[in-house]
Protein backbone atom coordinates (compact mmCIF):
# COMPACT_ATOMS: atom_id res chain seq x y z
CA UNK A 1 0.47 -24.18 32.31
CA UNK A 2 0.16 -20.32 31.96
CA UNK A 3 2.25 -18.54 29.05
CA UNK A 4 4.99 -17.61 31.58
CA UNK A 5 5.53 -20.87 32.64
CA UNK A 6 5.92 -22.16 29.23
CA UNK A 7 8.76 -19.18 28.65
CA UNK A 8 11.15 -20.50 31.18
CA UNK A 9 10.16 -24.13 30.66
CA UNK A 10 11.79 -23.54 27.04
CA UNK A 11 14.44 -21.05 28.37
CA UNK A 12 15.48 -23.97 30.58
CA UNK A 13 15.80 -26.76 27.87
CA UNK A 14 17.75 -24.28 25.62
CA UNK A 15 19.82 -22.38 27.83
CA UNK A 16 19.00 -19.32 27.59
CA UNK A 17 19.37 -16.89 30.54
CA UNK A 18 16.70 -13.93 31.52
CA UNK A 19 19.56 -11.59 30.04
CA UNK A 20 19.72 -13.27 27.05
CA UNK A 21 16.13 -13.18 26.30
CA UNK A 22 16.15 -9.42 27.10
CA UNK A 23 19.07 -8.71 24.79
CA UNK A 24 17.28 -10.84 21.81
CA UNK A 25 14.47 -9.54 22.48
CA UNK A 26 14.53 -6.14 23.38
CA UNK A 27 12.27 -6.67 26.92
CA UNK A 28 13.81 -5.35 29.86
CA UNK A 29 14.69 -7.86 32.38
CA UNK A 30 12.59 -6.79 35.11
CA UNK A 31 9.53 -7.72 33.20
CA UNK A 32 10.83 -10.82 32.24
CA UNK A 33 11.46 -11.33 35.67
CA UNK A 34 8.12 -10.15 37.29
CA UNK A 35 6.76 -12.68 34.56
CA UNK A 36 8.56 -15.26 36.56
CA UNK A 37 7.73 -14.27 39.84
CA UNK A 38 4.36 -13.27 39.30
CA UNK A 39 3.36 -15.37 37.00
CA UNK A 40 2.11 -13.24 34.40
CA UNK A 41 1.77 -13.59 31.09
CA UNK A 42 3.31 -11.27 28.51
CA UNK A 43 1.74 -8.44 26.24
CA UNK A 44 0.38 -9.32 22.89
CA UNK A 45 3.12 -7.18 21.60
CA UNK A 46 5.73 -9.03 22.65
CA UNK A 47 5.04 -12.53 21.58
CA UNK A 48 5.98 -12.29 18.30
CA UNK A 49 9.54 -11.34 19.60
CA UNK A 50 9.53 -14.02 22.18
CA UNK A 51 8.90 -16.33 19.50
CA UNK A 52 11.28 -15.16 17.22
CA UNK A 53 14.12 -15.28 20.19
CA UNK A 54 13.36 -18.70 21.71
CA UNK A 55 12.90 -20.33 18.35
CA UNK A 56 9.58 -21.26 18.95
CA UNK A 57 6.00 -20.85 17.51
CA UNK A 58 3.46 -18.37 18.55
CA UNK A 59 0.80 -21.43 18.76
CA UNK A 60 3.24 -23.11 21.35
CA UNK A 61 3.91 -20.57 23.32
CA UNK A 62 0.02 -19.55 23.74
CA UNK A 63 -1.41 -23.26 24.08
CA UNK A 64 1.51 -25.51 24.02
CA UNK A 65 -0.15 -27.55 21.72
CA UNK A 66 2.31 -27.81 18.82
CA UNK A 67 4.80 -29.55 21.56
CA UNK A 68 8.37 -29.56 22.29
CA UNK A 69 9.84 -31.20 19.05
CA UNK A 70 8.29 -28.13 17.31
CA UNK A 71 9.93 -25.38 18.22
CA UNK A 72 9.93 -23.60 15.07
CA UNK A 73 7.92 -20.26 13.84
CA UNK A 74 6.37 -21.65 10.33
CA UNK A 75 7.22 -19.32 7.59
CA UNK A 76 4.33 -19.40 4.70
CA UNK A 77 4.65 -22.32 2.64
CA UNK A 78 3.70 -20.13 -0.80
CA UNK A 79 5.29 -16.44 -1.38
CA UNK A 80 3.22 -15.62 -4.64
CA UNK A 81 6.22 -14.49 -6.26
CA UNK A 82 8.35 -12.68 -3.81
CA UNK A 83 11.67 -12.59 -2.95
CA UNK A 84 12.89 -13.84 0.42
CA UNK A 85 13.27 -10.49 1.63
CA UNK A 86 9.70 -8.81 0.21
CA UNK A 87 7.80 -11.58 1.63
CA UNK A 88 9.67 -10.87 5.07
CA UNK A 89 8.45 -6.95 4.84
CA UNK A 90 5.06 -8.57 4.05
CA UNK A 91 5.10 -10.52 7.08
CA UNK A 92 5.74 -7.90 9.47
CA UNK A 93 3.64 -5.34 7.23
CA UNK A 94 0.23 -8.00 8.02
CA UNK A 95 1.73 -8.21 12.04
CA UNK A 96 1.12 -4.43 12.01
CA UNK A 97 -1.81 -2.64 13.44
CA UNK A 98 -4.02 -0.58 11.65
CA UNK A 99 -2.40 2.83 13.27
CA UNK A 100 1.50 1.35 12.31
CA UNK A 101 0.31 0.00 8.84
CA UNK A 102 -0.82 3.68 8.02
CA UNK A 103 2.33 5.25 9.44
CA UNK A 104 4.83 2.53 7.52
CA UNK A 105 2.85 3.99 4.39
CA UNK A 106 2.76 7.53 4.75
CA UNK A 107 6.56 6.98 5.31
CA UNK A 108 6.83 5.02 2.61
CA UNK A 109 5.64 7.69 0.41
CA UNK A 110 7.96 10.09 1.80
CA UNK A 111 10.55 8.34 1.02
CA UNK A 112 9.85 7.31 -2.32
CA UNK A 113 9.31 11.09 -3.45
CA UNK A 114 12.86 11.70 -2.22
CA UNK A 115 15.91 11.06 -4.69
């Protein structure tokens, strides 16, 4: 089963429509749609998302191999210390490429100087 398959396989069993997904997600609905038709598989950019909207892990949705009953995106068992809501910036900080990590920083500074 190819990626896109697996997408509306779990849309299906939890009722969620093409428009939902686009609203949760923030992908238009013609490329969820051409994922259907077509069956093609979605960016690497967008998995994450897709994950995140269908309640699902990124190891299911790539090789279906955590199954059904596991529809769940596994937060790190350990947060060395951090808050809830530091080691959720972490998270998306390590998702990042190299080009956004360096722009989140440089911003960072920016604001940071500012009072």
């Amino acid at each position: 089963m190819v990626i896109s398959e697996r997408i509306f396989q779990v849309m299906e069993e939890k009722h969620i429509s093409q428009t939902a997904l686009s609203e949760r997600t923030g992908i238009s609905q013609r490329t969820i749609s051409d994922w259907k038709r077509k069956k093609t598989n979605p960016t690497l950019e967008k998995v994450i998302p897709l994950c995140e909207a269908l309640d699902i892990s990124p190891m299911f949705l790539l090789t279906g191999e955590d199954g059904p009953s596991e529809y769940v995106i596994t937060q790190p068992k350990e947060n060395n210390g951090l808050r809830e809501d530091e080691q959720l910036v972490v998270e998306y900080y390590n998702s990042m490429s190299e080009v956004k990590k360096k722009r989140l920083i440089a911003y960072m500074k920016g604001l940071s100087k500012r009072k």
